[in-house]
Protein backbone atom coordinates (compact mmCIF):
# COMPACT_ATOMS: atom_id res chain seq x y z
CA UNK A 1 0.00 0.00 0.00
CA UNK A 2 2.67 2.06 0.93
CA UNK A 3 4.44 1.44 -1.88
CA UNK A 4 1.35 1.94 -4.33
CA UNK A 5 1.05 5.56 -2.65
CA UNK A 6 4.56 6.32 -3.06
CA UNK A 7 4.12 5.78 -6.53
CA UNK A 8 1.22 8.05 -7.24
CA UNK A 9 2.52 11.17 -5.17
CA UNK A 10 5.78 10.68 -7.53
CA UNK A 11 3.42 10.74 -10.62
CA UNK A 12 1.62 13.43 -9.15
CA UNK A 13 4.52 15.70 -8.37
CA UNK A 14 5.88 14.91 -12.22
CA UNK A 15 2.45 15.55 -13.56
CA UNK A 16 2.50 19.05 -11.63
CA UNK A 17 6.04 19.78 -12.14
CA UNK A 18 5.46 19.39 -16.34
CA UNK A 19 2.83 21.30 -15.98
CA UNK A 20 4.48 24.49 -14.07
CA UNK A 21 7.30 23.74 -16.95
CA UNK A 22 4.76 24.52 -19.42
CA UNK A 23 3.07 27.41 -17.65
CA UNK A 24 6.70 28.99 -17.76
CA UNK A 25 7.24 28.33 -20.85
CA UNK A 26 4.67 30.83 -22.70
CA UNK A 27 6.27 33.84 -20.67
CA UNK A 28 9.89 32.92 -21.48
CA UNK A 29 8.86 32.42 -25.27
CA UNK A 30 6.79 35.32 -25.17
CA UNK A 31 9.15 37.85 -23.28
CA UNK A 32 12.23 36.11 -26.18
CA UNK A 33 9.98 36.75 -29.12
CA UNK A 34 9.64 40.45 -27.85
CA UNK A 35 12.92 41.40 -26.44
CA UNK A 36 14.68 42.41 -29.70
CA UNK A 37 11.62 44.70 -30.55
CA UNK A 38 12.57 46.78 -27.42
CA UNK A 39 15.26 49.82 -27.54
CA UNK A 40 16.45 51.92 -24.23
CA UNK A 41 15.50 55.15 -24.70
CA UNK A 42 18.22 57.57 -23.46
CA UNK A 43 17.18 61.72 -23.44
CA UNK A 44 19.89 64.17 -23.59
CA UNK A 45 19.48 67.77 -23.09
CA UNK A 46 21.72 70.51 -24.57
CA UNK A 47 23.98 72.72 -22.13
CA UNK A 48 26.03 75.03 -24.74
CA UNK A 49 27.20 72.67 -26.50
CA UNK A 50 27.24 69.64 -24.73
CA UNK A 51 24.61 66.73 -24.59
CA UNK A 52 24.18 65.76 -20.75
CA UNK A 53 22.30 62.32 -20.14
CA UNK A 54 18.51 63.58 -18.85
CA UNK A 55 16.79 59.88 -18.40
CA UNK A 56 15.89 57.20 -19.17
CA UNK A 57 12.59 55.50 -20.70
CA UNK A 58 11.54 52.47 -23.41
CA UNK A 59 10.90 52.65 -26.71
CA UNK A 60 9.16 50.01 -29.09
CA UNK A 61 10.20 48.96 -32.42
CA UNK A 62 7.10 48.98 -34.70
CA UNK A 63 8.64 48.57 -38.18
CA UNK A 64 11.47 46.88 -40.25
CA UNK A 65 12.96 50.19 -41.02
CA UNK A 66 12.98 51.48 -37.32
CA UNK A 67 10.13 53.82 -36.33
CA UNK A 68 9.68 53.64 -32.49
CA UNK A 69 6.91 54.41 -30.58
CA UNK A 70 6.81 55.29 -27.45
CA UNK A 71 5.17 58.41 -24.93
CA UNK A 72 5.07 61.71 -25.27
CA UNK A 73 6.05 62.04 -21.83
CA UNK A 74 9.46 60.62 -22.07
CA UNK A 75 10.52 62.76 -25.12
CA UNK A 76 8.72 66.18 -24.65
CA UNK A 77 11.73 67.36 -23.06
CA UNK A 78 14.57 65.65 -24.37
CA UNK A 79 16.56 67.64 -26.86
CA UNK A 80 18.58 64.51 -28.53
CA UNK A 81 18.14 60.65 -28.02
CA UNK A 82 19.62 57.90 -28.44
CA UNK A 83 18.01 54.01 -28.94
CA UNK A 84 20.00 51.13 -27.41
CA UNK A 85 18.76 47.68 -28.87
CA UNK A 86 18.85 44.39 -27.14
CA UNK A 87 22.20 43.25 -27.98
CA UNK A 88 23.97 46.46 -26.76
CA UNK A 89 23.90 48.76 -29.75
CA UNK A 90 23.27 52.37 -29.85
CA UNK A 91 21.63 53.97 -32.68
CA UNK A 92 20.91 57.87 -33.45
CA UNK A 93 17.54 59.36 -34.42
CA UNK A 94 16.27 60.92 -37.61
CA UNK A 95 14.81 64.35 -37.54
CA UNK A 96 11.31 64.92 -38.83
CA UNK A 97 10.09 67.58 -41.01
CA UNK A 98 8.83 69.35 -37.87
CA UNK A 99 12.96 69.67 -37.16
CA UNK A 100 12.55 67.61 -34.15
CA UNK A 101 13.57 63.69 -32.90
CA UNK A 102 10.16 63.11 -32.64
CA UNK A 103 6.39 63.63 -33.72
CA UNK A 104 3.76 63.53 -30.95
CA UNK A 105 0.16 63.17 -30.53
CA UNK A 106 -0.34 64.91 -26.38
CA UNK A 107 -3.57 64.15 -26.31
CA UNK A 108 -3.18 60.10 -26.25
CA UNK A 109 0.31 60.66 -24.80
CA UNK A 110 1.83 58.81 -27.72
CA UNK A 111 5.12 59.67 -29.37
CA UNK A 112 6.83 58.43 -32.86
CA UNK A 113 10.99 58.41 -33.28
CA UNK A 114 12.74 57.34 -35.87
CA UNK A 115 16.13 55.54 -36.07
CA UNK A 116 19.01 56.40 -38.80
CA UNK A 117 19.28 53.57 -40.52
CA UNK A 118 21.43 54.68 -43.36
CA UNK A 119 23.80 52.15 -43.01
CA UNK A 120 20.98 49.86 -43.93
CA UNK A 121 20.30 48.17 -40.67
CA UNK A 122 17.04 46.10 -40.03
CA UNK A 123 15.19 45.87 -36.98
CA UNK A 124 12.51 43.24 -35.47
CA UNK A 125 9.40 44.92 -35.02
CA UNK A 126 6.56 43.76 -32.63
CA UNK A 127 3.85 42.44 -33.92
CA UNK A 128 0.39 44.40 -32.90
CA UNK A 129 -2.63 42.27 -31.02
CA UNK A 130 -6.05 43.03 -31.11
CA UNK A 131 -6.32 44.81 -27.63
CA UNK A 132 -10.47 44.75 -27.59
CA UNK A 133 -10.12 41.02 -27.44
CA UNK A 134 -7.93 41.21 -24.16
CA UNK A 135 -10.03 39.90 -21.38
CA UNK A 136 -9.75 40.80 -17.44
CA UNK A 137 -7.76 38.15 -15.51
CA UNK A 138 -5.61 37.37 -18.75
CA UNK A 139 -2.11 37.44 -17.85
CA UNK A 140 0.11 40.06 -19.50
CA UNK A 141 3.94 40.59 -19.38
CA UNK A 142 5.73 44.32 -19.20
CA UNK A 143 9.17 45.05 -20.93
CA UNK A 144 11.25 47.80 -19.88
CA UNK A 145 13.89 49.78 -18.49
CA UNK A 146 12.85 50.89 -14.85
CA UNK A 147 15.06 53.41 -13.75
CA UNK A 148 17.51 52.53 -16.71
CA UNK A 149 17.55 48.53 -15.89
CA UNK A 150 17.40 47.50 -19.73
CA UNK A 151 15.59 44.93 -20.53
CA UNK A 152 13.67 44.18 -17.17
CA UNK A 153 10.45 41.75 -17.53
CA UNK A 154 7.70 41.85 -14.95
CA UNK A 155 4.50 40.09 -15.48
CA UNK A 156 0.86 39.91 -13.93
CA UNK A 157 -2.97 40.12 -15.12
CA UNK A 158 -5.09 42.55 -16.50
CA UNK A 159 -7.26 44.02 -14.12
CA UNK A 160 -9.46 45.75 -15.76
CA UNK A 161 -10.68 47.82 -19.36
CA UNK A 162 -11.90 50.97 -19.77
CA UNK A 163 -10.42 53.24 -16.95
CA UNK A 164 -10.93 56.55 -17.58
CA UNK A 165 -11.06 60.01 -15.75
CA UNK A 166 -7.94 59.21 -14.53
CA UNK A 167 -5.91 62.89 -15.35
CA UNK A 168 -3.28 61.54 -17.22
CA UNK A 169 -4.42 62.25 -20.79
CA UNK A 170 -6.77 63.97 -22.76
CA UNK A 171 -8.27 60.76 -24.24
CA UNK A 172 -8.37 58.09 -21.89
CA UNK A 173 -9.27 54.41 -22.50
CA UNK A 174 -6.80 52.70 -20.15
CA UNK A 175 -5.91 49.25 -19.56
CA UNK A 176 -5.42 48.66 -15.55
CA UNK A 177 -2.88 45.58 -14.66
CA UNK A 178 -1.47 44.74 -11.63
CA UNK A 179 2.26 44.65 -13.56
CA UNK A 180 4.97 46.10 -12.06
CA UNK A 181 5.96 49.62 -13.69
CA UNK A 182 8.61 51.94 -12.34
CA UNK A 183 9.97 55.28 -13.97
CA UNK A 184 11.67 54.11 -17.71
CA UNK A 185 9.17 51.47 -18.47
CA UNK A 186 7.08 54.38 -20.03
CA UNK A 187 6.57 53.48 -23.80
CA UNK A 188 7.35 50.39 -23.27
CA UNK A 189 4.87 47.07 -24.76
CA UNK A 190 2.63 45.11 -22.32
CA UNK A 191 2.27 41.94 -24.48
CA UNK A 192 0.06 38.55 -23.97
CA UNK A 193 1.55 35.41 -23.75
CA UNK A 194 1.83 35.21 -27.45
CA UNK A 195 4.16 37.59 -27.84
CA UNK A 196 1.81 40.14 -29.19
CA UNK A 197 1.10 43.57 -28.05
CA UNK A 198 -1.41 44.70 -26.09
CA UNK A 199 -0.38 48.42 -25.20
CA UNK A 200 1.96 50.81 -24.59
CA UNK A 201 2.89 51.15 -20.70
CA UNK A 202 2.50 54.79 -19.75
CA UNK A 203 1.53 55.24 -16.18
CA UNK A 204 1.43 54.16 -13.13
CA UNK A 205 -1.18 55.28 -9.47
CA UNK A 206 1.33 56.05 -7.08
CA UNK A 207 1.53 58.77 -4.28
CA UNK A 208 5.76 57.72 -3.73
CA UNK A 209 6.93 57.85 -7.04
CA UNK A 210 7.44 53.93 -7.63
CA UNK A 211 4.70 50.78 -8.28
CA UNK A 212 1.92 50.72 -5.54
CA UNK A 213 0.28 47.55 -7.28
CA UNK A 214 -1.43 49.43 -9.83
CA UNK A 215 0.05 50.12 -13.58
CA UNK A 216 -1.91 51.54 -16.51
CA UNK A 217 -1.95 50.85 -20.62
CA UNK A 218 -2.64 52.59 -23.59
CA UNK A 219 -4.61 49.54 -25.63
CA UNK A 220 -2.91 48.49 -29.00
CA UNK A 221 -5.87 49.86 -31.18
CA UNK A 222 -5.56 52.93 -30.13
CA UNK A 223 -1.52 52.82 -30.43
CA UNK A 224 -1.89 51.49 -34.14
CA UNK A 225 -4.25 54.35 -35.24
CA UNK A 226 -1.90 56.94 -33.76
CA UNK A 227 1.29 55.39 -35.39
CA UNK A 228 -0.20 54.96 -38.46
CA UNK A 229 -1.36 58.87 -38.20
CA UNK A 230 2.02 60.55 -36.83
CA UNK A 231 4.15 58.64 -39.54
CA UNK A 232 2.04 59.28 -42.12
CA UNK A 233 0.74 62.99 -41.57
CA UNK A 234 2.89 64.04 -39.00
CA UNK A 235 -0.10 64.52 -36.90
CA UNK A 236 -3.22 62.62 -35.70
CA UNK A 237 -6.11 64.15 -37.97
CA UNK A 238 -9.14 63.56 -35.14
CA UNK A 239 -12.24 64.10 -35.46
CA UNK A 240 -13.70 67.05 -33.61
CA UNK A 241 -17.24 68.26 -32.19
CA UNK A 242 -16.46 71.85 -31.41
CA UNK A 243 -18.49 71.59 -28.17
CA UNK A 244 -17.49 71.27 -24.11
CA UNK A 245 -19.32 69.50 -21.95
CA UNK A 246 -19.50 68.47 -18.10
CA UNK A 247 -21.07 65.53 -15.77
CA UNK A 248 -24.14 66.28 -13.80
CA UNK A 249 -25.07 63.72 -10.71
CA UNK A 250 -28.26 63.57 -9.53
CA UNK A 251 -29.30 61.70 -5.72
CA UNK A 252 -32.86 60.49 -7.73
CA UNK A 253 -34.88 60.15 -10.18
CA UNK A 254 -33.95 57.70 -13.61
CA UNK A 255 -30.93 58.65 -14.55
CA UNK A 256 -28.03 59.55 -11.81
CA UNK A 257 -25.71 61.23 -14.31
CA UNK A 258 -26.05 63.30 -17.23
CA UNK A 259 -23.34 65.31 -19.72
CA UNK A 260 -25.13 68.58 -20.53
CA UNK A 261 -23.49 70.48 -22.99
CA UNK A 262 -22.04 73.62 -21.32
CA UNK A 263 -20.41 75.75 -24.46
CA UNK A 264 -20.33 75.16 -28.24
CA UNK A 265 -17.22 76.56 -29.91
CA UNK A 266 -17.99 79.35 -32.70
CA UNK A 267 -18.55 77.98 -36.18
CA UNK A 268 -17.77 74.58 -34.98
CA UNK A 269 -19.54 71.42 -36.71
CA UNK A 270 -21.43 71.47 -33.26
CA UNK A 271 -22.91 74.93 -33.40
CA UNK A 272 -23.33 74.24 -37.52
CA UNK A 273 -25.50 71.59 -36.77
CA UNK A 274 -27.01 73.32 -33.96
CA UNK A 275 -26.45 72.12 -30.84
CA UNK A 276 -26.65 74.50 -28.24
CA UNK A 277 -25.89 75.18 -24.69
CA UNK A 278 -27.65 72.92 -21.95
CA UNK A 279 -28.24 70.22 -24.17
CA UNK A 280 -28.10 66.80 -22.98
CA UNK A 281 -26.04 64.23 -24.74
CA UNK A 282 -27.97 60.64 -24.72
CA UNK A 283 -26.17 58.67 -27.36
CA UNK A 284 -24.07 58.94 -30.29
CA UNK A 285 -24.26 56.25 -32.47
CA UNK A 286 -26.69 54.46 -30.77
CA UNK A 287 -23.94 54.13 -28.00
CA UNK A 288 -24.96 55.30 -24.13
CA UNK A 289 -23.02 58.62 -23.52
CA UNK A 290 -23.13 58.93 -19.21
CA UNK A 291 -19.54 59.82 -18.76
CA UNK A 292 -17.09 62.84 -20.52
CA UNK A 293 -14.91 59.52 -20.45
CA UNK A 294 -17.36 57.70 -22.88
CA UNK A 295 -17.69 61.32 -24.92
CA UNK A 296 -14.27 61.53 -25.40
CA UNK A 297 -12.96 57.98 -26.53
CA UNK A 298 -16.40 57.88 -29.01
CA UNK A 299 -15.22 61.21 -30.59
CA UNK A 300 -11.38 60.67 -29.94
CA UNK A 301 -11.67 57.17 -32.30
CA UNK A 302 -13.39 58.40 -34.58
CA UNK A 303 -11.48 59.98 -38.01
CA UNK A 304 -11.93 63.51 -39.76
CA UNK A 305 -14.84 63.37 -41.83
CA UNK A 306 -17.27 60.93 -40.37
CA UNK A 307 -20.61 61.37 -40.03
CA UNK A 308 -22.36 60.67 -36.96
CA UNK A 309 -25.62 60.86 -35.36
CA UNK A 310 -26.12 62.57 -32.09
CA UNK A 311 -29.33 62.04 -29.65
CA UNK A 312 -29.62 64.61 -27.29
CA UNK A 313 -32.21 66.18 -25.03
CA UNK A 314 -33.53 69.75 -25.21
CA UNK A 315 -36.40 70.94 -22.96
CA UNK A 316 -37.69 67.12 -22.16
CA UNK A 317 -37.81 66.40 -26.06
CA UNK A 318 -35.49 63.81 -27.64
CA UNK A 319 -33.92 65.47 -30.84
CA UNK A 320 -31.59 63.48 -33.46
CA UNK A 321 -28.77 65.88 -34.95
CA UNK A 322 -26.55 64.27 -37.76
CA UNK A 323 -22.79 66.31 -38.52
CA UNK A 324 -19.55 65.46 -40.14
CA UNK A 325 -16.55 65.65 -38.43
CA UNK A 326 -14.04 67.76 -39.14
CA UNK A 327 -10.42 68.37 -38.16
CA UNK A 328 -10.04 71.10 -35.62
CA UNK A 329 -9.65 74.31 -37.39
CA UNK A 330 -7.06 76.25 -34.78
CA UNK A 331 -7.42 79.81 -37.09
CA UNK A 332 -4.42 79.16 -39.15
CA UNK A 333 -3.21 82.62 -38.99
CA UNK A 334 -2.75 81.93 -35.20
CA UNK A 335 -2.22 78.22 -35.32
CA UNK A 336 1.64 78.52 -34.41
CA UNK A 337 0.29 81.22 -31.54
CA UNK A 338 -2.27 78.45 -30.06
CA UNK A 339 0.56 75.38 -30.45
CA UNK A 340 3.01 78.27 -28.33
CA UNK A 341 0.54 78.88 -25.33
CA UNK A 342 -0.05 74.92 -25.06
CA UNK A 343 3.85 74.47 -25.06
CA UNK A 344 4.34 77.08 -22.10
CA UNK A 345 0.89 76.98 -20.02
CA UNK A 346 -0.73 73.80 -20.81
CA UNK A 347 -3.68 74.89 -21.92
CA UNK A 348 -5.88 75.59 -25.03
CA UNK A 349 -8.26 77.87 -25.87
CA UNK A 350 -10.95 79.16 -28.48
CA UNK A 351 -14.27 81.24 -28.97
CA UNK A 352 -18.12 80.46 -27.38
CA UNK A 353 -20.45 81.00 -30.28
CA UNK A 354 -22.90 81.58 -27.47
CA UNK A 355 -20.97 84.83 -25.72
CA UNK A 356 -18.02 85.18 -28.18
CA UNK A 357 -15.73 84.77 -24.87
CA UNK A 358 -12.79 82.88 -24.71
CA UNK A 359 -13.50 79.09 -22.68
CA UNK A 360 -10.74 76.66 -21.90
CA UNK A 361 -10.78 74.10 -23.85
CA UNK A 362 -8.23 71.69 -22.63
CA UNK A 363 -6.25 71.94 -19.51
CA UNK A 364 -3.03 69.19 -19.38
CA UNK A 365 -1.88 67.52 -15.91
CA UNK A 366 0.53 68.98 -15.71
CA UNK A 367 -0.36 72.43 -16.62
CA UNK A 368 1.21 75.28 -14.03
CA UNK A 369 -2.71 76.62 -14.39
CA UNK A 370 -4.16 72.80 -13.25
CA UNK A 371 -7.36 74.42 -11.08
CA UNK A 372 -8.51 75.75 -14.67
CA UNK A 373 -11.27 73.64 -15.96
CA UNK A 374 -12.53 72.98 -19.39
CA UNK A 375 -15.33 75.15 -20.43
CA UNK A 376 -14.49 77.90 -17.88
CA UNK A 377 -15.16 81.31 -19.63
CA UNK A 378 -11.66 83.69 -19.11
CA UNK A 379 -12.36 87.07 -18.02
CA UNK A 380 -9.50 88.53 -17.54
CA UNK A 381 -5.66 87.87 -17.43
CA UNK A 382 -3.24 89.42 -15.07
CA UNK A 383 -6.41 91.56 -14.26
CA UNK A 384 -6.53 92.85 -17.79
CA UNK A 385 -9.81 92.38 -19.69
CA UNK A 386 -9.68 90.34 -22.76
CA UNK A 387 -13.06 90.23 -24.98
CA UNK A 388 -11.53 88.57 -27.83
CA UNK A 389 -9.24 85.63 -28.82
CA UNK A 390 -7.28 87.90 -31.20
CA UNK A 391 -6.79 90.50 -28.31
CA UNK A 392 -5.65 87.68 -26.11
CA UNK A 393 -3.34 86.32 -28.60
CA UNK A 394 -1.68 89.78 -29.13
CA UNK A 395 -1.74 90.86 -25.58
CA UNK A 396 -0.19 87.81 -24.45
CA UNK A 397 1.70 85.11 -26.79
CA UNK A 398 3.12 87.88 -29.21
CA UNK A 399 4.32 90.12 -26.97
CA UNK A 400 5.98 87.35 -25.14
CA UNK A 401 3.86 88.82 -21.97
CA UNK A 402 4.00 86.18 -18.85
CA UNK A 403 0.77 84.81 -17.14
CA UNK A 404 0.84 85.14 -14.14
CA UNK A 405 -3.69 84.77 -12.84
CA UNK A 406 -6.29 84.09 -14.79
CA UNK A 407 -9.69 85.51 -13.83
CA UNK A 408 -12.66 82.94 -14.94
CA UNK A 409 -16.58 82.84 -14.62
CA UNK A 410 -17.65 79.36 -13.75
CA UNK A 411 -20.92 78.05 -12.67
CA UNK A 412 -22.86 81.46 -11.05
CA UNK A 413 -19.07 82.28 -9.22
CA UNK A 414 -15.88 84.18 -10.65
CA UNK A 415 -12.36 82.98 -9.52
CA UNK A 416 -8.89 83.84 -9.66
CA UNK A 417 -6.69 80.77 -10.98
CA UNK A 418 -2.86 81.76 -10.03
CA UNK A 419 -0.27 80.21 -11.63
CA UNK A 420 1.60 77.30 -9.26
CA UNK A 421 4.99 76.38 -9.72
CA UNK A 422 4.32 72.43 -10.30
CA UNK A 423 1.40 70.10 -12.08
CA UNK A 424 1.38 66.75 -12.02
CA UNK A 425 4.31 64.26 -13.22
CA UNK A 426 3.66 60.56 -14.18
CA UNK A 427 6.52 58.23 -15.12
């Protein structure tokens, strides 16, 4: 008897054993497949004329020919880079037609280098998964370069889909994992156990600095489209509504939150069409709009010159409003003006067709202005009134003036917004 049960906790412990051994084996084929598909970013910044090392952050290889994506955040202030492959070698970047290492998209936080390959090297590019078939509990591997460690794996499961409102981007569609992230895995690829991507690792929760046990994802769709947009325009040409909105809770009654319509922008496909102020936004598409976080990734994914049908309510009556999309036009006399006061302040603006005022329409985290709030109207800066954009734009960018408080109406109150000396910072 004894013997009999020897026997079968041996064959139980083998059977168990092979089984772990194959378990291991899909991350250590997954993570080899990958590994040569991910560079070291390094970020130098320019003192005279010296390049000083600024940090570090991951990059991944996306095509034969080496274009790397990777986020925004890790190149906006970066004056040079350089890629260092798997196997130890260091490449230089291309310049775009912009005159800069990179091209960007801010709003998804997604950035596009490009390695000199002139000698005629070839690279191993990752291939892309479907990220909308990803499922929550699905295990998922990270590779990066926390705090310059190249080529550092850490695995774990997806969480969950969908997180927005988070403050990290303008469009937000996040994939939460439990993975271990650290500063320099940003732009790196959180792949399945196929060796396919999944998303781009770009942030992580965390009131220290390092991994508290929760990591975020931009998904792979969402990566491809950008790519696919920055290599081939130079820019991502989105779709736009012209319109701000806000959520409203409610304790009772049928629906507990709303997104009413707060300001349309002047001549706008929105006010075109129009849609006006206190409006309430019920569907688009035929898909439920309760969030600004379901707004903005059904606007964000969709491309210049769709049409789409919006159900909103006006006065207790369900309305249907069709509208193309356009891309957003930023008054190209002024466009370079507008792309300045982002660059220094963190925030955009343009004109209510309601009031003719100028609202904020976008506010970054880290902005030095971060109380600001889309859809506040500006009334005055440094306690000079502004009526019009075009004043503002003279007063202000062209004459190099700095802003120092912003005076806005919001709600039935007016405040002062004073200008702070740090936003937020995510790794």
């Amino acid at each position: 008897m004894k013997k009999i049960f020897l026997t079968l906790f041996i064959l139980s412990t083998a059977l168990a054993y092979g089984n772990i051994k194959e378990f291991n084996s899909y991350f250590i084929n997954a993570s080899a497949i990958v590994k040569p598909s991910v560079v070291n970013l390094i970020s130098y910044e320019k003192n005279s004329n010296r390049l000083t090392k600024k940090s570090y952050g991951t990059g991944t290889i996306i095509s034969r020919n080496g274009y790397i994506v990777t986020n925004y955040h890790v190149v906006k202030n970066g004056s040079y880079f350089k890629a260092v492959t798997s196997d130890g070698k260091s490449y230089d970047m291309k310049t775009f037609s912009n005159g800069k290492f990179y091209v960007s998209d801010y709003k998804t936080d997604i950035a596009i280098l490009k390695i000199d390959n002139s000698d005629g090297s070839i690279f191993s590019p990752i291939k892309f998964g479907d990220s909308d078939l990803l499922e929550e509990g699905e295990w998922v591997i990270a590779i990066g370069n926390p705090y310059g460690l190249r080529q550092s794996i850490t695995a774990g499961i997806v969480s969950s889909k969908g997180r927005n409102n988070l403050g990290f981007t303008d469009i937000e569609d996040f994939i939460q994992t439990d993975v271990s992230i650290n500063p320099g895995n940003s732009g790196g690829p959180l792949i399945n156990l196929k060796g396919e991507m999944m998303g781009i690792n770009t942030a992580i929760r965390s009131g220290t600095g390092g991994y508290q046990g929760i990591s975020f994802a931009i998904p792979s769709n969402i990566v491809a489209q950008v790519c696919h947009e920055l290599i081939e325009y130079g820019r991502v040409r989105r779709g736009w509504l012209g319109l701000i909105a806000r959520e409203r809770e409610f304790i009772s009654g049928s629906e507990k939150k709303i997104v009413e319509i707060i300001s349309v922008i002047r001549n706008s496909p929105s006010d075109i069409a129009g849609i006006v102020q206190g409006d309430i936004i019920k569907e688009i598409d035929g898909v439920k709009i309760d969030s600004l976080g379901s707004l903005t990734k059904m606007i964000g994914n969709k491309k210049t010159g769709s049409r789409i049908q919006i159900t909103l309510s006006r006065n207790g009556k369900i309305i249907d409003i069709n509208l193309t999309l356009r891309e957003k036009d930023e008054y190209e006399k002024i466009q370079n003006e507008i792309y300045n006061l982002f660059q220094i302040y963190g925030i955009e603006v343009d004109e209510d067709s309601a009031s003719g005022k100028i609202v904020v329409t976008y506010v970054s985290p880290s902005s030095p202005f971060k109380y600001l709030e889309q859809g506040d109207i500006i009334i005055s800066i440094n306690y000079k009134k502004i009526e019009t954009l075009e004043d503002f734009i003279l007063y202000f960018i062209k004459a190099n003036r700095k802003i120092d408080v912003i005076e806005v109406r919001k709600d039935s109150g007016i405040y002062e917004i004073r200008r702070s000396n740090s936003g937020s910072n995510y790794e």
